[in-house]
C-alpha atoms as a PDB file:
ATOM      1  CA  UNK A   1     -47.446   4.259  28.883  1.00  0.00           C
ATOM      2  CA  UNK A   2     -43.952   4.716  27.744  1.00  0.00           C
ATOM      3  CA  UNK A   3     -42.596   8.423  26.828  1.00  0.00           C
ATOM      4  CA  UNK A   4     -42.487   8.873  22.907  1.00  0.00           C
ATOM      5  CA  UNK A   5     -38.812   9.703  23.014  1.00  0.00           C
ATOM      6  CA  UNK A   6     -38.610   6.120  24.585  1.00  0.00           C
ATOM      7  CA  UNK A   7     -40.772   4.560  21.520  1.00  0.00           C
ATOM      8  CA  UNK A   8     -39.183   6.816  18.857  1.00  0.00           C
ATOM      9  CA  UNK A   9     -35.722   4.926  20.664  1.00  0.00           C
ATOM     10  CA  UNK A  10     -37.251   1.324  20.575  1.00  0.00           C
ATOM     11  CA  UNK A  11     -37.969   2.002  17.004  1.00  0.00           C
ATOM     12  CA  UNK A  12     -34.572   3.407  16.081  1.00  0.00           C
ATOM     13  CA  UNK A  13     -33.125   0.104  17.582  1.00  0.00           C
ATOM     14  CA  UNK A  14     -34.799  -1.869  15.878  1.00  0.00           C
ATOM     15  CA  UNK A  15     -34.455  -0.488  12.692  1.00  0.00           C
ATOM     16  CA  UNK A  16     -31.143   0.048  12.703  1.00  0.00           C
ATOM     17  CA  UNK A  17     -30.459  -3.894  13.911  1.00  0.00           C
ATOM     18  CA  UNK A  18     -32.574  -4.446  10.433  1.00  0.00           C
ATOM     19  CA  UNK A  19     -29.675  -2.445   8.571  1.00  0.00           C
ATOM     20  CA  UNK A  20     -27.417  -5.895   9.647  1.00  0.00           C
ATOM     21  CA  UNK A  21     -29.171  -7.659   7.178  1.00  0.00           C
ATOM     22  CA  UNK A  22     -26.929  -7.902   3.754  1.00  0.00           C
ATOM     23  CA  UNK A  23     -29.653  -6.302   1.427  1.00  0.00           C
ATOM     24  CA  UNK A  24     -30.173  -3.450   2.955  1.00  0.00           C
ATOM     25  CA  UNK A  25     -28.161  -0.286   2.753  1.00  0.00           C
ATOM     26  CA  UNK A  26     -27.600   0.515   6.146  1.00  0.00           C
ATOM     27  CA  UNK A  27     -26.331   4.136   5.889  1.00  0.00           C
ATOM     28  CA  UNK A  28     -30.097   5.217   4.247  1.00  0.00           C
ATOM     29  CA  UNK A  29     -31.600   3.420   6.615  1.00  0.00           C
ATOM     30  CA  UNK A  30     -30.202   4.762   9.771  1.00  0.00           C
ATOM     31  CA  UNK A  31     -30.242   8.335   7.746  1.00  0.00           C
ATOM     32  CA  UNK A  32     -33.886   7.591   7.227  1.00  0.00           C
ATOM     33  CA  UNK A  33     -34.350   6.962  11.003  1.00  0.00           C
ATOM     34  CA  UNK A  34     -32.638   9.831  12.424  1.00  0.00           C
ATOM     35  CA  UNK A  35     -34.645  11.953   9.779  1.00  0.00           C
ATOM     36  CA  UNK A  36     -38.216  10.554  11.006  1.00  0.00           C
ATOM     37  CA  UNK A  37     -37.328  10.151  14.645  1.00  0.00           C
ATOM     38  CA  UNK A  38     -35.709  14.088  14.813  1.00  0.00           C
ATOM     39  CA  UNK A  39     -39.343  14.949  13.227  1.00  0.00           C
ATOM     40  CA  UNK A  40     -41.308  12.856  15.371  1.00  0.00           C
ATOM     41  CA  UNK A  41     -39.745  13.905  18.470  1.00  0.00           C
ATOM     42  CA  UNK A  42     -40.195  17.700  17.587  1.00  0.00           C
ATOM     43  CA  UNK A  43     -44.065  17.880  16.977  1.00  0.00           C
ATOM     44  CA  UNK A  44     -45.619  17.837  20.413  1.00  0.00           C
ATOM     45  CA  UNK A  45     -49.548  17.974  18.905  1.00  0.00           C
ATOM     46  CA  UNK A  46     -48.793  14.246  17.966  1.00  0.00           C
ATOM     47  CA  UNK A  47     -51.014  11.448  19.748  1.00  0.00           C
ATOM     48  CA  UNK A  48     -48.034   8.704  20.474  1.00  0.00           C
ATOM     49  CA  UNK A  49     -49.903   5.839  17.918  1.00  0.00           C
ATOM     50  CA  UNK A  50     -49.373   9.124  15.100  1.00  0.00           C
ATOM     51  CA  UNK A  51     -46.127   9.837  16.372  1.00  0.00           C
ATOM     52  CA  UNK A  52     -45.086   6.174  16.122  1.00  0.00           C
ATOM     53  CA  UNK A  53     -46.655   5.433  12.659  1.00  0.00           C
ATOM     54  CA  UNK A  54     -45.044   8.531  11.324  1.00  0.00           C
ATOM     55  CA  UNK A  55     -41.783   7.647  12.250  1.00  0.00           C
ATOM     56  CA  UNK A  56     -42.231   3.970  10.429  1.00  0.00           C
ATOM     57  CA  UNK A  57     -43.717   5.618   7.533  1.00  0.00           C
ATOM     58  CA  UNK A  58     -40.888   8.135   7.073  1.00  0.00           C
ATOM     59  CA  UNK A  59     -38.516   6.110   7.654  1.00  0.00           C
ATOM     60  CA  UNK A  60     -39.777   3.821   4.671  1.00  0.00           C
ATOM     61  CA  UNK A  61     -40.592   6.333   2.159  1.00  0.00           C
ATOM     62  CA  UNK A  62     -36.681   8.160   3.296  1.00  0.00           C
ATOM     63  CA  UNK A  63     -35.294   4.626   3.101  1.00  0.00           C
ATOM     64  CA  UNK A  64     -37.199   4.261  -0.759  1.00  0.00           C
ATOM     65  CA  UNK A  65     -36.106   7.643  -2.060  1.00  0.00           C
ATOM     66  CA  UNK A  66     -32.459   7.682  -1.025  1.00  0.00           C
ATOM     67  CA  UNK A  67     -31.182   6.354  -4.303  1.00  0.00           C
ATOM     68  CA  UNK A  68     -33.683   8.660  -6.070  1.00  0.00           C
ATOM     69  CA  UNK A  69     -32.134  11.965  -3.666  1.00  0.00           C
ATOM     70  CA  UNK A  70     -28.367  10.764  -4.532  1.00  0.00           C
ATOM     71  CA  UNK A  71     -29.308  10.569  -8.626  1.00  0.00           C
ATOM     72  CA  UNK A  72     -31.111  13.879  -8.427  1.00  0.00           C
ATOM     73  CA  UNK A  73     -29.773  16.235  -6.227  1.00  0.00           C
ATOM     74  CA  UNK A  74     -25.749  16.926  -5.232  1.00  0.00           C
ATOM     75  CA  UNK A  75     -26.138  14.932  -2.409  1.00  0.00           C
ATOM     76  CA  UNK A  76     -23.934  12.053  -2.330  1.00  0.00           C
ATOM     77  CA  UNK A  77     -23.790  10.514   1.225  1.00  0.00           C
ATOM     78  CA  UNK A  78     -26.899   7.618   1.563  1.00  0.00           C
ATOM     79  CA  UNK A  79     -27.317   8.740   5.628  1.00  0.00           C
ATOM     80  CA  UNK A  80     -27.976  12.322   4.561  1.00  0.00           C
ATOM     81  CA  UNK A  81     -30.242  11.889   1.431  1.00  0.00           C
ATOM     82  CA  UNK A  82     -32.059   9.532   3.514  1.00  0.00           C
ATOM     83  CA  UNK A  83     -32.477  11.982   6.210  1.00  0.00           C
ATOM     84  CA  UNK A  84     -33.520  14.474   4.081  1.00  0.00           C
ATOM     85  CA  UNK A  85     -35.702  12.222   2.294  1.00  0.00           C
ATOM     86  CA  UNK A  86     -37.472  11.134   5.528  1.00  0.00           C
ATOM     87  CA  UNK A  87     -37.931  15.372   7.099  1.00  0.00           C
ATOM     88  CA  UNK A  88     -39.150  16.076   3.894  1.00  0.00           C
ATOM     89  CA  UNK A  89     -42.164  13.538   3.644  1.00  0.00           C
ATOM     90  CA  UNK A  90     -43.353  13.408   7.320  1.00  0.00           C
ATOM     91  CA  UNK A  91     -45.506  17.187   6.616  1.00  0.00           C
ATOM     92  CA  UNK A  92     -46.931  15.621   3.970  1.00  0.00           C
ATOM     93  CA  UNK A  93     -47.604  12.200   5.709  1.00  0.00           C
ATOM     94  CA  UNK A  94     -49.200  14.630   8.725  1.00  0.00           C
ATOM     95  CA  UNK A  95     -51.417  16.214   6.000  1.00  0.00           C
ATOM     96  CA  UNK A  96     -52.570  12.999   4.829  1.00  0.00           C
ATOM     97  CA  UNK A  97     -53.245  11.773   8.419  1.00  0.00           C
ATOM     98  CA  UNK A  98     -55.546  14.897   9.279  1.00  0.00           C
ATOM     99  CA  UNK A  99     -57.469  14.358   5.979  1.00  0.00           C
ATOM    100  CA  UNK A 100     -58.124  10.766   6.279  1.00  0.00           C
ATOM    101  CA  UNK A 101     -59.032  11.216  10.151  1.00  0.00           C
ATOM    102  CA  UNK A 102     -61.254  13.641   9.301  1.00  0.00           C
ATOM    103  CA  UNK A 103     -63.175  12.336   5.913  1.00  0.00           C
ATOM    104  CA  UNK A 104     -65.642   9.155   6.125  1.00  0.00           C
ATOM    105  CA  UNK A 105     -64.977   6.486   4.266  1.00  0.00           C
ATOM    106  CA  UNK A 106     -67.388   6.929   1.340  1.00  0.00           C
ATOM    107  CA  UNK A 107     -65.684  10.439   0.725  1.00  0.00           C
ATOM    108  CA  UNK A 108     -61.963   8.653   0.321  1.00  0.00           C
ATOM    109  CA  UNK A 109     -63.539   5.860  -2.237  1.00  0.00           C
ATOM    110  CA  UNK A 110     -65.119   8.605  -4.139  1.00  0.00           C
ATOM    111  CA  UNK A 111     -61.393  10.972  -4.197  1.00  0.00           C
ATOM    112  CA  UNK A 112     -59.351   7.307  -5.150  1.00  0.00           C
ATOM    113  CA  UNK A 113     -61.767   4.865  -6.852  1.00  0.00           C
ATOM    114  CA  UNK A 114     -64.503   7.101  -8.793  1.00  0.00           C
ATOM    115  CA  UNK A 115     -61.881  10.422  -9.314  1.00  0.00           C
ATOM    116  CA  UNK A 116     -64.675  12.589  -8.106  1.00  0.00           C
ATOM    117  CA  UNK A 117     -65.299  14.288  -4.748  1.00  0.00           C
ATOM    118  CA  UNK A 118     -63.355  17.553  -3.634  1.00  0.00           C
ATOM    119  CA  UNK A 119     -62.207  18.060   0.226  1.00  0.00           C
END
């Protein structure tokens, strides 16, 4: 099995070949990338299927709120808002993680669908 620092790599690749594409701000992305991969890298608890769908996941949501970071904050560089948008979202992706791993489904349809259930 490859190391993670080798996936979180292959990832950052590839993402940042998708920033070539005309539609897509590359500076968030790759600020996005760096964010999640410096993140997923660091936590050592992470199974590498978690540490890999973390990094993906932060590097969306950091890619989705960069415009959101530059409008409301004085940040005014796309690599760094996306950065910071990315570290900021992976603890809460982690918390999400844990809870669904650890909740059945019927208790997750009752929190979304019927607005009952605490856990």
């Amino acid at each position: 099995m490859a190391e993670p620092t080798t996936a979180a790599a292959a990832t950052a690749l590839t993402l940042s070949a998708a920033s070539l594409l005309p539609f897509i701000n590359g500076n968030a992305l790759l600020g996005a990338v760096f964010g999640a991969a410096l993140f997923a890298t660091t936590k050592k608890d992470l199974k590498p299927l978690q540490r890999l769908s973390t990094m993906i996941l932060a590097t969306g949501i950091g890619y989705l709120l960069t415009p959101e970071i530059i409008a409301r904050t004085f940040i005014s560089n796309d690599a760094t808002a996306g950065m910071v948008a990315a570290i900021f979202s992976l603890p809460i992706i982690l918390k999400i993680m844990v809870w669904v791993d650890q909740s059945n489904l019927s208790d997750i349809i009752n929190k979304f669908f019927r607005g009952g259930g605490t856990s």
